[in-house]
Protein backbone atom coordinates (compact mmCIF):
# COMPACT_ATOMS: atom_id res chain seq x y z
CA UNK A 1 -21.65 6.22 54.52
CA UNK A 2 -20.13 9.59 53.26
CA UNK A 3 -19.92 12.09 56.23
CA UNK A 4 -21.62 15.01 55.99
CA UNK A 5 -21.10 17.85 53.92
CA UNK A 6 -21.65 20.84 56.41
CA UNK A 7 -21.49 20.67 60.63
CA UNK A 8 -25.56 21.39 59.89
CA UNK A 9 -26.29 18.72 58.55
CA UNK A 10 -25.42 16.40 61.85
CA UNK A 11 -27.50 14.97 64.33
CA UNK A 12 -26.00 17.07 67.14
CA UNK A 13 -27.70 20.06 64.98
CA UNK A 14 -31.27 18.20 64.59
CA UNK A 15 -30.66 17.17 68.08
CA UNK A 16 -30.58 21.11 69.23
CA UNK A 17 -32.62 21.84 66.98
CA UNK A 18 -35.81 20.03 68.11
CA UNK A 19 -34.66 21.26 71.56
CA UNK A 20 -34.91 24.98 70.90
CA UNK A 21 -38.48 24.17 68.91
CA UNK A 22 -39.82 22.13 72.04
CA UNK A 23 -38.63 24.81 74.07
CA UNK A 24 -40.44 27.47 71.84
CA UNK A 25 -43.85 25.56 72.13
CA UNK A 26 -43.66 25.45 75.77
CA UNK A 27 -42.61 28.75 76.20
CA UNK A 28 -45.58 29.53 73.93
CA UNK A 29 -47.84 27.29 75.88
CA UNK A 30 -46.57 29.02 79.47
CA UNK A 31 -47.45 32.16 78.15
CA UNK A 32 -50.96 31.30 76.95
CA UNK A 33 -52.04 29.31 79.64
CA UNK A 34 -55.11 30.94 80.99
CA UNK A 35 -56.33 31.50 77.30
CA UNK A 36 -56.02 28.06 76.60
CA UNK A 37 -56.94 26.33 79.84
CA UNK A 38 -59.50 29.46 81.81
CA UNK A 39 -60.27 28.97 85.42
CA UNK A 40 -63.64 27.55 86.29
CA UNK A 41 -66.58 29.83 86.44
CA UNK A 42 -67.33 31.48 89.63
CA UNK A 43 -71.02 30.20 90.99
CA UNK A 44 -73.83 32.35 93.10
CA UNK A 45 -71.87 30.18 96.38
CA UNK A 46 -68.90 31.64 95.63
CA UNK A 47 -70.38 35.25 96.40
CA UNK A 48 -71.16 34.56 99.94
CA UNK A 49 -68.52 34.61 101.24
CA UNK A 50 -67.29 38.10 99.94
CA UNK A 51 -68.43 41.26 101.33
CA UNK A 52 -71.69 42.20 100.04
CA UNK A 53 -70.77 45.98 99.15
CA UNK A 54 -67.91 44.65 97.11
CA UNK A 55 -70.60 42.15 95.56
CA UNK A 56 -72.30 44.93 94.59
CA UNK A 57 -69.95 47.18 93.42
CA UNK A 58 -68.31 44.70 91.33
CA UNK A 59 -71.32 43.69 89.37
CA UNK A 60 -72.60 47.25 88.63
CA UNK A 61 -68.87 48.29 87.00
CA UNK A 62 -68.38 45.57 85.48
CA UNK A 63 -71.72 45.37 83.89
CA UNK A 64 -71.18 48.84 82.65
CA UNK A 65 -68.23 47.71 81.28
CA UNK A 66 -69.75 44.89 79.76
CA UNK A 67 -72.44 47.77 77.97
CA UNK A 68 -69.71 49.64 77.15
CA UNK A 69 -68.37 46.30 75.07
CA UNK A 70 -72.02 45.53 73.41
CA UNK A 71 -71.91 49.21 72.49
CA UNK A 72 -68.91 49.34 70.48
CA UNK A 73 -66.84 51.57 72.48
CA UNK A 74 -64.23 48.95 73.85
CA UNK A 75 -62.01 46.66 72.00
CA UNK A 76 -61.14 43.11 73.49
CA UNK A 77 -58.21 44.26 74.83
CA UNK A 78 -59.89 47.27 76.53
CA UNK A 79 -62.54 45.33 77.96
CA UNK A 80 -60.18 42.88 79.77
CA UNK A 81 -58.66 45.60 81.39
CA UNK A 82 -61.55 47.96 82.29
CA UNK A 83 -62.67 44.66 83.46
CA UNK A 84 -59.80 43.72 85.71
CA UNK A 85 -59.86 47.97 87.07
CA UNK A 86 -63.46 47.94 87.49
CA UNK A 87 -62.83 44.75 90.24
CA UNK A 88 -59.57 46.50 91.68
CA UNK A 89 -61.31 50.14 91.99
CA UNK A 90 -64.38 47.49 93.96
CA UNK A 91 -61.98 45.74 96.06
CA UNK A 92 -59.80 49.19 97.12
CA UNK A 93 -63.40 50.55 98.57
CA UNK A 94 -64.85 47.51 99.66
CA UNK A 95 -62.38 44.69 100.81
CA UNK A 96 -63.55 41.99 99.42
CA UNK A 97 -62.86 39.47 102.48
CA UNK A 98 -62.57 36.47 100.31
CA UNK A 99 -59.36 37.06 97.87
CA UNK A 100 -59.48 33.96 96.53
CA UNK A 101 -61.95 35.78 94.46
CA UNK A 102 -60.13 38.41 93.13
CA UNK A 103 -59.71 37.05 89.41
CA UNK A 104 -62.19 37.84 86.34
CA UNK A 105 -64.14 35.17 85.11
């Protein structure tokens, strides 16, 4: 067997080579986690435990926000955040009680 012609062409470079790739993916799949794997929907249960002002606050922003979506006037992008401000601006006037509920849906 002839050796080979450049240090590329060895296995200790197809060796580190499918290391950096695997590392790529998971550092691809780290990052895009909760787009590819979303926590479970929230349920009606779920909101009894929180304070009810919050409760209320939170659903009337956010289904502004949500209007504000169907309307046109906010990208994807936006809405996720005017989403995630609408529950922060809730929870800073009405503790929420529950912050295991903090997170969109």
């Amino acid at each position: 067997m002839a050796e080979p012609d450049s240090i590329l062409d060895g296995a200790g470079a197809r060796i580190t080579a499918g290391l950096i790739a695997l590392a790529c993916a998971g550092l691809i799949l780290f990052l895009n986690w909760h787009v590819l794997f979303p926590p479970p929907k929230k349920n009606a249960a779920d909101d009894a435990k929180l304070n009810p002002e919050f409760v209320a606050c939170r659903d009337a922003r956010l289904a502004t926000v949500e209007q504000m979506k169907q309307d046109g006037v906010l990208t994807a992008e936006q809405f996720t955040q005017f989403s995630a401000r609408a529950v922060d601006t809730c929870a800073g006037q009405f503790p929420p009680g529950d912050q295991s509920d903090m997170r969109l849906n």
